[in-house]
PDB file of N, CA and C in Angstrom:
ATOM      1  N   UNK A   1     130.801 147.022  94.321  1.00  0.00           N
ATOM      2  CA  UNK A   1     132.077 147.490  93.810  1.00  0.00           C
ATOM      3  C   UNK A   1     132.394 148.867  94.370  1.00  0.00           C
ATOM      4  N   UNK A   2     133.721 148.938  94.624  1.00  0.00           N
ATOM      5  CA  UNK A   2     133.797 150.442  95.443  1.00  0.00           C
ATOM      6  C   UNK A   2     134.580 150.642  94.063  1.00  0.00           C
ATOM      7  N   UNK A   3     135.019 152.495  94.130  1.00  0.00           N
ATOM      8  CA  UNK A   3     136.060 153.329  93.014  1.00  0.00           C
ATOM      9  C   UNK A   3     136.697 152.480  93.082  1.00  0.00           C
ATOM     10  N   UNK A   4     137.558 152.167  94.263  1.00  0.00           N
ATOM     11  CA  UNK A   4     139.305 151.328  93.570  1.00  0.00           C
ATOM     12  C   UNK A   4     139.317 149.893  93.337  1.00  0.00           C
ATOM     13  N   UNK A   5     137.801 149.259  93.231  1.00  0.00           N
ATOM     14  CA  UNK A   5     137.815 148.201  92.162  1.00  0.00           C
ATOM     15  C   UNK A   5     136.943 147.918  91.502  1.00  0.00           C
ATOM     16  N   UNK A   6     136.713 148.359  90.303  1.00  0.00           N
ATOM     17  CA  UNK A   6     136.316 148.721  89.302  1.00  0.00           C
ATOM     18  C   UNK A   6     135.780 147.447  88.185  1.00  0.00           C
ATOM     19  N   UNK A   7     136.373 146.658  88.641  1.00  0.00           N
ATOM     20  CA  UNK A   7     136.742 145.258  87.717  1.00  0.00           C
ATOM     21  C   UNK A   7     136.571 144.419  88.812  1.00  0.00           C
ATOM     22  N   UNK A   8     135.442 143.207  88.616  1.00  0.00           N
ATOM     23  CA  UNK A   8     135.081 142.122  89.870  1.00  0.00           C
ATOM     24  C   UNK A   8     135.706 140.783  88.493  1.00  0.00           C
ATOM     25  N   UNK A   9     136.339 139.861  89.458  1.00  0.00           N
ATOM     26  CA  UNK A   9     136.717 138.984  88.816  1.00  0.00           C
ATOM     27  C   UNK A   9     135.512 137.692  88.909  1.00  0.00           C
ATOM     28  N   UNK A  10     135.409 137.516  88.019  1.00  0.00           N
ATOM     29  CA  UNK A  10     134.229 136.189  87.937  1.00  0.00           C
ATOM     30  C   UNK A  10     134.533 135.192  87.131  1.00  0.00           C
ATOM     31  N   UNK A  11     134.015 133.964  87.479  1.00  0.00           N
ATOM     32  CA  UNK A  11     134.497 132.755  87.106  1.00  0.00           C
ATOM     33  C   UNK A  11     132.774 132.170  86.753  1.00  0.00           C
ATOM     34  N   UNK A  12     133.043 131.299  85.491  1.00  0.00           N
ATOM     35  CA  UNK A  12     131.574 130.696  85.415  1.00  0.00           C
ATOM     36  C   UNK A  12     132.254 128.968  85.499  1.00  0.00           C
ATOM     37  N   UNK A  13     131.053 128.622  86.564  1.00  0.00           N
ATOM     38  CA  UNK A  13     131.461 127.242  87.222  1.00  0.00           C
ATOM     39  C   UNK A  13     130.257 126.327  87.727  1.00  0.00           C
ATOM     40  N   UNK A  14     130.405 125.321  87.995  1.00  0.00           N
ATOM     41  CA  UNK A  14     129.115 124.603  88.825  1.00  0.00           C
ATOM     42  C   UNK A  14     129.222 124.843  89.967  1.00  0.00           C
ATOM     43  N   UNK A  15     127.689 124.654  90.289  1.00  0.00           N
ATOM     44  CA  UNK A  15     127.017 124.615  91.686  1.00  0.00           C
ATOM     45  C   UNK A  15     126.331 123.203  92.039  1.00  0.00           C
ATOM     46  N   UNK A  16     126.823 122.518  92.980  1.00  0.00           N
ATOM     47  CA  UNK A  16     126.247 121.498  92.957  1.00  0.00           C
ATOM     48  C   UNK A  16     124.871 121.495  93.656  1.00  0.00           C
ATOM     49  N   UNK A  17     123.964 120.674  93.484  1.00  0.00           N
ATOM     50  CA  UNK A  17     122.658 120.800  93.904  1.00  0.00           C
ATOM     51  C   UNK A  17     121.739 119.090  93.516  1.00  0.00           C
ATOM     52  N   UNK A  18     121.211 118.630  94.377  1.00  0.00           N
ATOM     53  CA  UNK A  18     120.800 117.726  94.222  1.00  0.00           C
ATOM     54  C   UNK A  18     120.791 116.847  95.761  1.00  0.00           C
ATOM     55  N   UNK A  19     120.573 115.537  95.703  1.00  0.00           N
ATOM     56  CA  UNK A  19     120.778 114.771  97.082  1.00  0.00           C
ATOM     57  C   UNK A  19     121.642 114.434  96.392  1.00  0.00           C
ATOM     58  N   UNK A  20     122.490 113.118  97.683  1.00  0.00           N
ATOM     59  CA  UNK A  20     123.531 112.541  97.599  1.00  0.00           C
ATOM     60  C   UNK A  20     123.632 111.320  96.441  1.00  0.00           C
ATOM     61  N   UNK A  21     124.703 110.914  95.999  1.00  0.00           N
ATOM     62  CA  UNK A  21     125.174 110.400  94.619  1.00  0.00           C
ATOM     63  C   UNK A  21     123.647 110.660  93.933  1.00  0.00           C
ATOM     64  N   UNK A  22     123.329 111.648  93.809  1.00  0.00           N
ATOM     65  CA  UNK A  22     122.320 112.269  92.087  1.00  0.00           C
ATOM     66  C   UNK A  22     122.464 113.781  92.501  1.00  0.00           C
ATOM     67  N   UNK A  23     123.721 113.937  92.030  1.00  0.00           N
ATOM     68  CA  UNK A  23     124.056 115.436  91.985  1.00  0.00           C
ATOM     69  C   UNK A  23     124.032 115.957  90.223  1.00  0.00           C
ATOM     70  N   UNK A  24     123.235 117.469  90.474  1.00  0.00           N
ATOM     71  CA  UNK A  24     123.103 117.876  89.720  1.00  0.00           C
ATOM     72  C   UNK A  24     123.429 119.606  89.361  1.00  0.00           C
ATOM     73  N   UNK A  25     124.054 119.966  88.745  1.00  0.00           N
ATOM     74  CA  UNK A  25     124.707 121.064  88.611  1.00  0.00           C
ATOM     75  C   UNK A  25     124.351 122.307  87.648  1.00  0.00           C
ATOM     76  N   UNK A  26     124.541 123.190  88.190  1.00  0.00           N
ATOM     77  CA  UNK A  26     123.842 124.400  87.654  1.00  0.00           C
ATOM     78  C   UNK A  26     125.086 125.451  87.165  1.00  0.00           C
ATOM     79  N   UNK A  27     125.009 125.517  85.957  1.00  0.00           N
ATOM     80  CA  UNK A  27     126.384 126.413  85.352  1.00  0.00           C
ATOM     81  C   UNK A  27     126.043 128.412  85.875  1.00  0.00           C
ATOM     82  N   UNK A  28     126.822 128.254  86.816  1.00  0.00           N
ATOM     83  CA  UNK A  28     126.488 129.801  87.235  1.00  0.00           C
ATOM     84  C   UNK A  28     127.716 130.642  87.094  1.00  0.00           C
ATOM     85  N   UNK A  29     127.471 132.214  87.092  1.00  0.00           N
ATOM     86  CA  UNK A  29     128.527 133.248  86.804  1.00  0.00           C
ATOM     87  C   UNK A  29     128.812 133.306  88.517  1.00  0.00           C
ATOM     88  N   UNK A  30     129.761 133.258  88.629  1.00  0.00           N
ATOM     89  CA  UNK A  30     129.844 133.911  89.934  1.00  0.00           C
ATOM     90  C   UNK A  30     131.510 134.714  90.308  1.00  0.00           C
ATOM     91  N   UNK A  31     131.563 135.264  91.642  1.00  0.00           N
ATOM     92  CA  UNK A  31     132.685 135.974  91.923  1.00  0.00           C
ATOM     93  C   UNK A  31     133.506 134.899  92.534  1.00  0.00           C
ATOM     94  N   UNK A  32     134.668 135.289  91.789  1.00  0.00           N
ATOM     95  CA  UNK A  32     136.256 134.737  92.154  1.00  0.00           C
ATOM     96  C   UNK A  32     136.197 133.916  93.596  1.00  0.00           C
ATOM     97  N   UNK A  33     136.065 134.850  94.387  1.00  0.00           N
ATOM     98  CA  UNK A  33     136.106 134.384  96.299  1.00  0.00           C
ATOM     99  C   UNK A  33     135.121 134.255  96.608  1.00  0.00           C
ATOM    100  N   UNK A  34     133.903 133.853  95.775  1.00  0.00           N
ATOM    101  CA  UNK A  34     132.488 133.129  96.669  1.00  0.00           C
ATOM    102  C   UNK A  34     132.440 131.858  96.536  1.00  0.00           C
ATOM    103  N   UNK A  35     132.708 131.181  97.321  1.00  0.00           N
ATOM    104  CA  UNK A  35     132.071 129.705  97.663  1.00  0.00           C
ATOM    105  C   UNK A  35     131.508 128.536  96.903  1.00  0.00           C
ATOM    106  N   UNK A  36     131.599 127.790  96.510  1.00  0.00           N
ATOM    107  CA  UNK A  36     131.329 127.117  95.359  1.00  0.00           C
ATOM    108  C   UNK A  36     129.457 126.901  95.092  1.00  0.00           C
ATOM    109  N   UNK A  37     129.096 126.714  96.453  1.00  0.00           N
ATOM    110  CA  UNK A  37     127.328 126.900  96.011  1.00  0.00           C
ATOM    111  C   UNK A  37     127.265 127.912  96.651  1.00  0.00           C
ATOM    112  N   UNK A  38     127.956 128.629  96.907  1.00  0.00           N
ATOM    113  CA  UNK A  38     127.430 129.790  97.366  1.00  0.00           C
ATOM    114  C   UNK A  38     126.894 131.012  96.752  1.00  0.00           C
ATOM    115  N   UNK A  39     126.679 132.641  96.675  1.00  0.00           N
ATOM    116  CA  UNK A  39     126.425 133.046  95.960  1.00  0.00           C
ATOM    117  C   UNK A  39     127.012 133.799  94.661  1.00  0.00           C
ATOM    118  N   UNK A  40     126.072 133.459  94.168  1.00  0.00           N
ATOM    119  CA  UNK A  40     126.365 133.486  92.462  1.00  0.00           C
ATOM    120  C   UNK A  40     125.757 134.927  92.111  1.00  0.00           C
ATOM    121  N   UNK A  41     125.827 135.592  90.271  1.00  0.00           N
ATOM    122  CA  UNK A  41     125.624 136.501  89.823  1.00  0.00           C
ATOM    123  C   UNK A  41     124.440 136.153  89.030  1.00  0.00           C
ATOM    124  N   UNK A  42     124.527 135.166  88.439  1.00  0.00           N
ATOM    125  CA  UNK A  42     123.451 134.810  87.187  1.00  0.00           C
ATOM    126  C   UNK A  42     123.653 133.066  87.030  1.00  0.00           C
ATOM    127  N   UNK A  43     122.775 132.871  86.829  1.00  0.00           N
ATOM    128  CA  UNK A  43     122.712 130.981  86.447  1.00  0.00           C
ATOM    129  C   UNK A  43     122.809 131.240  85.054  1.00  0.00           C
ATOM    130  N   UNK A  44     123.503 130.101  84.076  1.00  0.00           N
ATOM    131  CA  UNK A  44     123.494 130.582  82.593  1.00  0.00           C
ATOM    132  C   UNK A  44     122.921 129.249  82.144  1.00  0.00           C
ATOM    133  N   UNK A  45     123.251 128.065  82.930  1.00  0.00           N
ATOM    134  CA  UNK A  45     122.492 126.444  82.276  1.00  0.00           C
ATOM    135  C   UNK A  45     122.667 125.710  83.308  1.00  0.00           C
ATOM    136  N   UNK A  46     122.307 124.699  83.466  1.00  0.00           N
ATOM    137  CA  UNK A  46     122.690 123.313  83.907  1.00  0.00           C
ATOM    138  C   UNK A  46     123.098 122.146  83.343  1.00  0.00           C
ATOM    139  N   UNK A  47     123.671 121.399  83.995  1.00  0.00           N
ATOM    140  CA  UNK A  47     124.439 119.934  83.852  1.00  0.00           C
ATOM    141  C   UNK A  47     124.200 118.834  84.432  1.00  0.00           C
ATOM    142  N   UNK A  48     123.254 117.771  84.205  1.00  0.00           N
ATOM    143  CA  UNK A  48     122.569 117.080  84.377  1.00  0.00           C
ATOM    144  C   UNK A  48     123.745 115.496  84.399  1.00  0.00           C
ATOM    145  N   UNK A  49     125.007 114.765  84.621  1.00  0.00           N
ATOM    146  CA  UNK A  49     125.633 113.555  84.295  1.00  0.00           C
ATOM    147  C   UNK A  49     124.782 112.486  84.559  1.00  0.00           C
ATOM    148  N   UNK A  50     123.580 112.425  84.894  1.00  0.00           N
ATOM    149  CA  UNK A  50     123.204 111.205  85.612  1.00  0.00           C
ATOM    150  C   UNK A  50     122.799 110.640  84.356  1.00  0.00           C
ATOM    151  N   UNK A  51     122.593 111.553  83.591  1.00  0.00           N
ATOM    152  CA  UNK A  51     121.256 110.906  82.372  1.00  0.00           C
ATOM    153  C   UNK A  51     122.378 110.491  81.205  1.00  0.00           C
ATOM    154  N   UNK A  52     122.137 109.511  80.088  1.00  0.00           N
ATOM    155  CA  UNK A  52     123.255 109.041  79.550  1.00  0.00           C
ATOM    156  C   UNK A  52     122.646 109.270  78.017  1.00  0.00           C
ATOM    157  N   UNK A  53     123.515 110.288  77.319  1.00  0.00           N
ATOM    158  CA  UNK A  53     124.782 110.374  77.711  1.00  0.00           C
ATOM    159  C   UNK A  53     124.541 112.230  78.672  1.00  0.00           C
ATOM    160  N   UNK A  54     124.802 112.388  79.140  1.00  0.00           N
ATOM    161  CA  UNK A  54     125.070 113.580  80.381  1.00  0.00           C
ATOM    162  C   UNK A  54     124.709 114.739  79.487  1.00  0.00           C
ATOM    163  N   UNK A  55     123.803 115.540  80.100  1.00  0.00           N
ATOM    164  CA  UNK A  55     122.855 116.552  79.392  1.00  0.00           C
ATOM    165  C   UNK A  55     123.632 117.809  79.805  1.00  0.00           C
ATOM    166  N   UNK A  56     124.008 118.875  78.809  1.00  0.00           N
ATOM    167  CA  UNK A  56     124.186 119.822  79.151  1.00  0.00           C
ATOM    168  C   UNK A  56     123.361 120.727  79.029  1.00  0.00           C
ATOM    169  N   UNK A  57     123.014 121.866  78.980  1.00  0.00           N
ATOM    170  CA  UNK A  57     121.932 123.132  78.960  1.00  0.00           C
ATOM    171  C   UNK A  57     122.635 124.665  79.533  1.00  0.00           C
ATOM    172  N   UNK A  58     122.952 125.480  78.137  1.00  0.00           N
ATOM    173  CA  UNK A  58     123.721 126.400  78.499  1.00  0.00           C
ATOM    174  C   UNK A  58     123.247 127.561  77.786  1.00  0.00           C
ATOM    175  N   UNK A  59     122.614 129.005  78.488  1.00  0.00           N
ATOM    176  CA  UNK A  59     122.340 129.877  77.412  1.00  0.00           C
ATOM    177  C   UNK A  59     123.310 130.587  76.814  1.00  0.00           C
ATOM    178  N   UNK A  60     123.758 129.647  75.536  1.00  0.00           N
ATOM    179  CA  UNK A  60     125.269 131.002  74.936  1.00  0.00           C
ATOM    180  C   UNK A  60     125.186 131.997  74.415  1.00  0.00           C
ATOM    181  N   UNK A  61     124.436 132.915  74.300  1.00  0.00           N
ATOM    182  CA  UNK A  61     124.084 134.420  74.524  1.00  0.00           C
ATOM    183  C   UNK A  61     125.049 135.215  75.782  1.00  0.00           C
ATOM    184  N   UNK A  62     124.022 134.369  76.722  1.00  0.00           N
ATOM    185  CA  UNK A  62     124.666 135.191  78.502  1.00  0.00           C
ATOM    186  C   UNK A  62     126.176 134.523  78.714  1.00  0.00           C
ATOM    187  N   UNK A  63     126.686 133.282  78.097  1.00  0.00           N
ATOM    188  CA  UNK A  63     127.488 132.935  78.461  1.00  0.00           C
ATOM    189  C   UNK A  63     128.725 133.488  77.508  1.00  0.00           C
ATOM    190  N   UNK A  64     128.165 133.967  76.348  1.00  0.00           N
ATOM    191  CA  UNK A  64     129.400 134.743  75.796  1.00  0.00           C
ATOM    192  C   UNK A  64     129.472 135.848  76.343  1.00  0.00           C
ATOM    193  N   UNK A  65     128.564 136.926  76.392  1.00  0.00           N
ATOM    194  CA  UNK A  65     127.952 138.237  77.267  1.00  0.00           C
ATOM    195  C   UNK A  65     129.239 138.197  78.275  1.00  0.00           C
ATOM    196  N   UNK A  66     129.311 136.771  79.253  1.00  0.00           N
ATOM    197  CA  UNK A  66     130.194 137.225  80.484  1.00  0.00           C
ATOM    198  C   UNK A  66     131.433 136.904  79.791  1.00  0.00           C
ATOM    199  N   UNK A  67     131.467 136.213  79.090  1.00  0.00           N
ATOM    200  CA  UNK A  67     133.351 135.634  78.647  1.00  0.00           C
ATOM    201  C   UNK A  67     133.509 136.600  77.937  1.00  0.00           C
ATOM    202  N   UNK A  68     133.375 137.308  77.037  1.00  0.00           N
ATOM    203  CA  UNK A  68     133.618 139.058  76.464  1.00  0.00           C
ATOM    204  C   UNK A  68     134.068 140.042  77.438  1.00  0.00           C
ATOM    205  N   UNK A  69     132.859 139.837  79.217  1.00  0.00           N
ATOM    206  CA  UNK A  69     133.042 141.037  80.556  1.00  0.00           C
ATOM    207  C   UNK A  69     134.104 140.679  80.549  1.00  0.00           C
ATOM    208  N   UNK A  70     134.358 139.352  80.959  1.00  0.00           N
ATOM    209  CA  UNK A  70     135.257 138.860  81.893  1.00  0.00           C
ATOM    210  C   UNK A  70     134.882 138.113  83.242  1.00  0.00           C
TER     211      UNK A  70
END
């Protein structure tokens, strides 16, 4: 972060990860203009759809922590 931006915009989103059709996703904080698996700030859970019914795993501590930052 330089002085004149002060405020990084971040989005918490998946990362996909896995082989092909058994994709598996990792709920990460990351910045606005990085890349979708690209790099991230913090992992907060993962998201598992394969398994039925579709597993989520989210630490809501860190995940309120950032939705409070922003």
């Amino acid at each position: 972060l330089t002085k004149y931006n002060k405020f990084m915009s971040v989005k918490i989103r998946l990362a996909r990860r896995g082989r092909k059709k058994m994709a598996i996703y990792d709920v990460v904080v990351a910045d606005a203009r990085a890349p979708r698996d690209g790099r991230f700030i913090e992992k907060i859970g993962s998201y598992n759809p394969n398994t039925n019914p579709a597993s989520i795993n989210i630490n809501n501590e860190r995940a309120l922590k950032w939705l409070l930052n922003g």
